[in-house]
N, C-alpha and C. Protein backbone atom coordinates (compact mmCIF):
# COMPACT_ATOMS: atom_id res chain seq x y z
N UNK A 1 11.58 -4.26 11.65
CA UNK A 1 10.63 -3.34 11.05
C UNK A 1 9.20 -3.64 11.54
N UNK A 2 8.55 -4.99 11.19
CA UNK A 2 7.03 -5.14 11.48
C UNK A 2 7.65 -6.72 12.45
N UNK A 3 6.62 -6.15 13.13
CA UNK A 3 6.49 -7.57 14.39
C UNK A 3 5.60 -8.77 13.79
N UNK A 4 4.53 -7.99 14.08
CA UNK A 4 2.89 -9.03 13.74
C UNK A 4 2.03 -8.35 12.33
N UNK A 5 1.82 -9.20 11.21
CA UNK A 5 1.39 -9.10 10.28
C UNK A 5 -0.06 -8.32 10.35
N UNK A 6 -0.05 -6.95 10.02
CA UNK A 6 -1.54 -6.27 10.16
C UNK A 6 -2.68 -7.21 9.85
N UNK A 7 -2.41 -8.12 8.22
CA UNK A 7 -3.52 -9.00 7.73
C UNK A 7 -3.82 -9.99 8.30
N UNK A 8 -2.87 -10.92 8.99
CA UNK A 8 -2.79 -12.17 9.48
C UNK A 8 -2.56 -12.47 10.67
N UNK A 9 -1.81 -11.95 11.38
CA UNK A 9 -1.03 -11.93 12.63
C UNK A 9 0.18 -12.90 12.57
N UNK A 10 0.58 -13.32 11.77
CA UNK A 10 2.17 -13.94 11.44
C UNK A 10 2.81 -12.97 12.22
N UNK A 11 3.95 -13.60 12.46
CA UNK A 11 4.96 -12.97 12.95
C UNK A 11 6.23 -13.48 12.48
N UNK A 12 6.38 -13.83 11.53
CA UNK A 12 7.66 -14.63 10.59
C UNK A 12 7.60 -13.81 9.44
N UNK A 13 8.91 -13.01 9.17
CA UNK A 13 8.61 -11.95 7.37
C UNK A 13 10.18 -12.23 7.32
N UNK A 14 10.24 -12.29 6.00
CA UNK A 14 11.34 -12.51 5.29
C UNK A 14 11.95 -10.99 4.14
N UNK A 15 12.95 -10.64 4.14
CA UNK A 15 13.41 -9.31 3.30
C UNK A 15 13.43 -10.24 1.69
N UNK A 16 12.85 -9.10 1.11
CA UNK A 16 12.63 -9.98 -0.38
C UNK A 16 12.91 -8.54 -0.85
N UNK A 17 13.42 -8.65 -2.08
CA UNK A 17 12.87 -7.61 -3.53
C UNK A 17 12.11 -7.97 -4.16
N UNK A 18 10.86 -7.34 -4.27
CA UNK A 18 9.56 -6.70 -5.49
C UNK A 18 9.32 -6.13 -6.40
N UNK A 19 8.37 -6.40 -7.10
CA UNK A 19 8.13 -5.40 -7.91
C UNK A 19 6.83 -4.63 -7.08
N UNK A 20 6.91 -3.10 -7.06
CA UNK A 20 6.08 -2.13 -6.99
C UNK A 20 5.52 -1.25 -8.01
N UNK A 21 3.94 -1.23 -8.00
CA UNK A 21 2.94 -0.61 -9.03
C UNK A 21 2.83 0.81 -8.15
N UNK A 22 3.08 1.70 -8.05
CA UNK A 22 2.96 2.90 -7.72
C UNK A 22 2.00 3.55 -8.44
N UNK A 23 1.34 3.82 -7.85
CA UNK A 23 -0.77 5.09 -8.32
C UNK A 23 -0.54 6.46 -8.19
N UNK A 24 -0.73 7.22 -9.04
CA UNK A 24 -1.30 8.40 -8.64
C UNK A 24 -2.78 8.68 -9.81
N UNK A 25 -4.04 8.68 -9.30
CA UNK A 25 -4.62 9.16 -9.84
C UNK A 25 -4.61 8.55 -11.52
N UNK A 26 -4.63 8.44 -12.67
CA UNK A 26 -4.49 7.54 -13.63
C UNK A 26 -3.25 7.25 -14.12
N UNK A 27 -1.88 7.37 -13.42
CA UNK A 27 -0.54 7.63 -13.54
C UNK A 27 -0.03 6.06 -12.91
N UNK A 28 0.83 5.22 -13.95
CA UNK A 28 1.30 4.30 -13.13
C UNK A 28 2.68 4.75 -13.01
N UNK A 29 3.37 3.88 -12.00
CA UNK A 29 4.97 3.84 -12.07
C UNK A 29 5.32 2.20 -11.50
N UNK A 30 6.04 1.35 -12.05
CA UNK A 30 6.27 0.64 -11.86
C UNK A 30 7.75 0.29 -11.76
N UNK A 31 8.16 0.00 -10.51
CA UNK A 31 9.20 -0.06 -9.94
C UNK A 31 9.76 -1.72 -9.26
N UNK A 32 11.23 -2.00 -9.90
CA UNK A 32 11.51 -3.14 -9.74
C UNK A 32 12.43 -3.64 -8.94
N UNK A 33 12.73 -4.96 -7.98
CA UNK A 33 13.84 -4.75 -7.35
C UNK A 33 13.56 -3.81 -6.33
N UNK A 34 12.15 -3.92 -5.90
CA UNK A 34 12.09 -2.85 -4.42
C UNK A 34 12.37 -3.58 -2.90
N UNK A 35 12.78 -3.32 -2.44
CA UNK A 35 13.18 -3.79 -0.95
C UNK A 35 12.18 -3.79 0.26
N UNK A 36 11.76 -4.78 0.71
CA UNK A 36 10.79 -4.78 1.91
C UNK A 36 10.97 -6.26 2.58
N UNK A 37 9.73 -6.43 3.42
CA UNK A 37 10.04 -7.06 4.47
C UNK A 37 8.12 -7.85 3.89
N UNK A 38 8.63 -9.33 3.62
CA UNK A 38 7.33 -9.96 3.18
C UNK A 38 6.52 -10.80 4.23
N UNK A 39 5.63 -10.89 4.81
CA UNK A 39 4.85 -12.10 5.63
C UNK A 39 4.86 -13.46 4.83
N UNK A 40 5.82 -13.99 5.87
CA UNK A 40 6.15 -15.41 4.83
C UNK A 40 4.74 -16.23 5.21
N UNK A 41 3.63 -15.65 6.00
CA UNK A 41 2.08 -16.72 5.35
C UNK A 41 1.54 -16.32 4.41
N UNK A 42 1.00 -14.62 4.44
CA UNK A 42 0.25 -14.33 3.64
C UNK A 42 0.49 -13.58 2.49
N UNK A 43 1.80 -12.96 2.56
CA UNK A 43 2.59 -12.88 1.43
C UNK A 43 2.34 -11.02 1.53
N UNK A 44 1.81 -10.12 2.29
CA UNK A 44 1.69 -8.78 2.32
C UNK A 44 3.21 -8.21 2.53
N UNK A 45 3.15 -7.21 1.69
CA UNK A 45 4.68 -6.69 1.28
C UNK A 45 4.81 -5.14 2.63
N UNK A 46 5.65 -5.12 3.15
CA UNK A 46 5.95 -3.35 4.23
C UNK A 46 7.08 -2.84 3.79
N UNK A 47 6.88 -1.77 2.98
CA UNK A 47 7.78 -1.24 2.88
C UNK A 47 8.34 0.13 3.70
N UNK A 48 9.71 0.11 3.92
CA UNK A 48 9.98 1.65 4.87
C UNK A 48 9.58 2.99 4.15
N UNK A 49 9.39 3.90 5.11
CA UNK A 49 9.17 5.13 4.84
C UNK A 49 10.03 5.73 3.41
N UNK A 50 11.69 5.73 3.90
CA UNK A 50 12.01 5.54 2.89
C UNK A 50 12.62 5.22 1.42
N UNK A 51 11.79 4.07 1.61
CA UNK A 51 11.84 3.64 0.20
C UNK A 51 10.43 3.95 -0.56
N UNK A 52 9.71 4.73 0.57
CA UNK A 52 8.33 4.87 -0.62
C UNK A 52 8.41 6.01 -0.81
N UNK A 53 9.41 7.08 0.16
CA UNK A 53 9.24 8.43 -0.56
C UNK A 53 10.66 7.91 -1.88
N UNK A 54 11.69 7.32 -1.91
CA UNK A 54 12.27 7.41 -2.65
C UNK A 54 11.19 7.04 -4.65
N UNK A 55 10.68 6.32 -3.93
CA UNK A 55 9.46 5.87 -5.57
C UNK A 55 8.90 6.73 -5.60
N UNK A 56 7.79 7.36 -4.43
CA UNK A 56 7.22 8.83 -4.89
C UNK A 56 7.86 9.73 -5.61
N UNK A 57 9.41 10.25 -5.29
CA UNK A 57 10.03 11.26 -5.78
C UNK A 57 10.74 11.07 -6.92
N UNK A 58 10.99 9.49 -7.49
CA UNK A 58 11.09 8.99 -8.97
C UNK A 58 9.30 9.26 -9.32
N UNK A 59 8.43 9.30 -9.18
CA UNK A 59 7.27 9.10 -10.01
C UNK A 59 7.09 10.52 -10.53
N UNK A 60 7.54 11.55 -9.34
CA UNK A 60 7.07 12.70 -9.65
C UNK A 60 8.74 13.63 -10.90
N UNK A 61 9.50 12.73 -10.95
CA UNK A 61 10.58 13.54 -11.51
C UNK A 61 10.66 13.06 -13.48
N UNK A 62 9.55 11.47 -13.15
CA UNK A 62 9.12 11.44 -14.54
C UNK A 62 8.60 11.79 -14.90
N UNK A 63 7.32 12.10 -14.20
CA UNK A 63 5.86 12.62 -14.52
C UNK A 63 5.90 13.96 -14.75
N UNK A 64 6.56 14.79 -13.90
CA UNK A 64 6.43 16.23 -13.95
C UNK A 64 7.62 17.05 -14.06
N UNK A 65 9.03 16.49 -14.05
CA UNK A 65 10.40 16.96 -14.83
C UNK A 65 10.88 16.31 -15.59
N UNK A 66 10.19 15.74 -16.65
CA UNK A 66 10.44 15.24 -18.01
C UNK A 66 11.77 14.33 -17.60
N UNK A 67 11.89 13.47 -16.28
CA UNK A 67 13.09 12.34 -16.36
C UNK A 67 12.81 11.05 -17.49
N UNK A 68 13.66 10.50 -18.05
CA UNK A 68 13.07 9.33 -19.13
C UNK A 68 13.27 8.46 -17.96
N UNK A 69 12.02 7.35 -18.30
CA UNK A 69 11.57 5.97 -17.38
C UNK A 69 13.05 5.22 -18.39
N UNK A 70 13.23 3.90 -17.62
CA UNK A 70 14.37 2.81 -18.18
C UNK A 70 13.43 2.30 -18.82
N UNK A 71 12.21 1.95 -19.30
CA UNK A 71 11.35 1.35 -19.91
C UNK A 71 9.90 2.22 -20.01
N UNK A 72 9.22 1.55 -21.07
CA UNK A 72 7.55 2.02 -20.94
C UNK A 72 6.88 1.25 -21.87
N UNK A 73 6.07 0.99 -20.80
CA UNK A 73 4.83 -0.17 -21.33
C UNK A 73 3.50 0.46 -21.58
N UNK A 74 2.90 -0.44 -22.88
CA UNK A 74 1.21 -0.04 -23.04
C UNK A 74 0.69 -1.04 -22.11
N UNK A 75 -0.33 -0.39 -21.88
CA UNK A 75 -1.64 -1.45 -20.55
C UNK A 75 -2.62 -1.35 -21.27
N UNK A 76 -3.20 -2.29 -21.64
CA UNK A 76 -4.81 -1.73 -21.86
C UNK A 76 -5.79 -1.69 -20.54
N UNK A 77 -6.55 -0.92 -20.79
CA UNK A 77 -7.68 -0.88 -19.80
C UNK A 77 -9.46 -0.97 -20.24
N UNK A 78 -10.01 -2.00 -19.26
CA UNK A 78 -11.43 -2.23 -19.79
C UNK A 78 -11.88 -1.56 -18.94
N UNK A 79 -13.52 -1.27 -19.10
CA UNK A 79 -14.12 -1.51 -17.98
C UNK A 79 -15.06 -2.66 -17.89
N UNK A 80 -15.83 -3.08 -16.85
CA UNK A 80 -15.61 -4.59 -16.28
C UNK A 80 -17.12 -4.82 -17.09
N UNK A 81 -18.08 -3.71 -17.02
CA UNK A 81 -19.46 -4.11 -17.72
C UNK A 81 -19.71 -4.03 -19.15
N UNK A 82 -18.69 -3.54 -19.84
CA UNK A 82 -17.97 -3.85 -21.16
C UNK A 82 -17.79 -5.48 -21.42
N UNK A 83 -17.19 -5.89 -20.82
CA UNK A 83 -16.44 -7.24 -21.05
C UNK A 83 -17.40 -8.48 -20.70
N UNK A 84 -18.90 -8.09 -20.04
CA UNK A 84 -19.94 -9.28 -19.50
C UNK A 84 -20.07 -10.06 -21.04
């Protein structure tokens, strides 16, 4: 998949499962057990094409065709000049 590490230039990655935080706009999706290919220096995760449309098209089938998530978590959120 990846040769040389975009961040580092390693060239040693190991296939691991992750966890992935998926964004849209104020929308999380958090996805577990994702499959990629890790830089065993610096630890940056690549994932294939697809497996990120496969999370895109889970984010959008919860978000916008009422699929139930296997879980759901509260987050709180600050903002940072609140908290000085």
């Amino acid at each position: 998949m990846i040769k040389v590490c975009n961040f580092c230039g390693n060239k040693n990655f190991k296939q691991k499962n992750v966890q992935h935080i998926y964004r849209h706009e104020d929308k999380l999706l958090i996805i577990n057990n994702v499959p990629c290919e890790e830089c065993e220096y610096c630890g940056e995760k690549y994932f294939t094409a697809k497996v990120l449309k496969k999370i895109e098209q889970e984010f959008k089938e919860i978000y916008f065709s009422g699929k139930r998530a296997a879980k759901r978590l509260t987050v709180p959120v600050e903002e940072f000049m609140e908290i000085q």
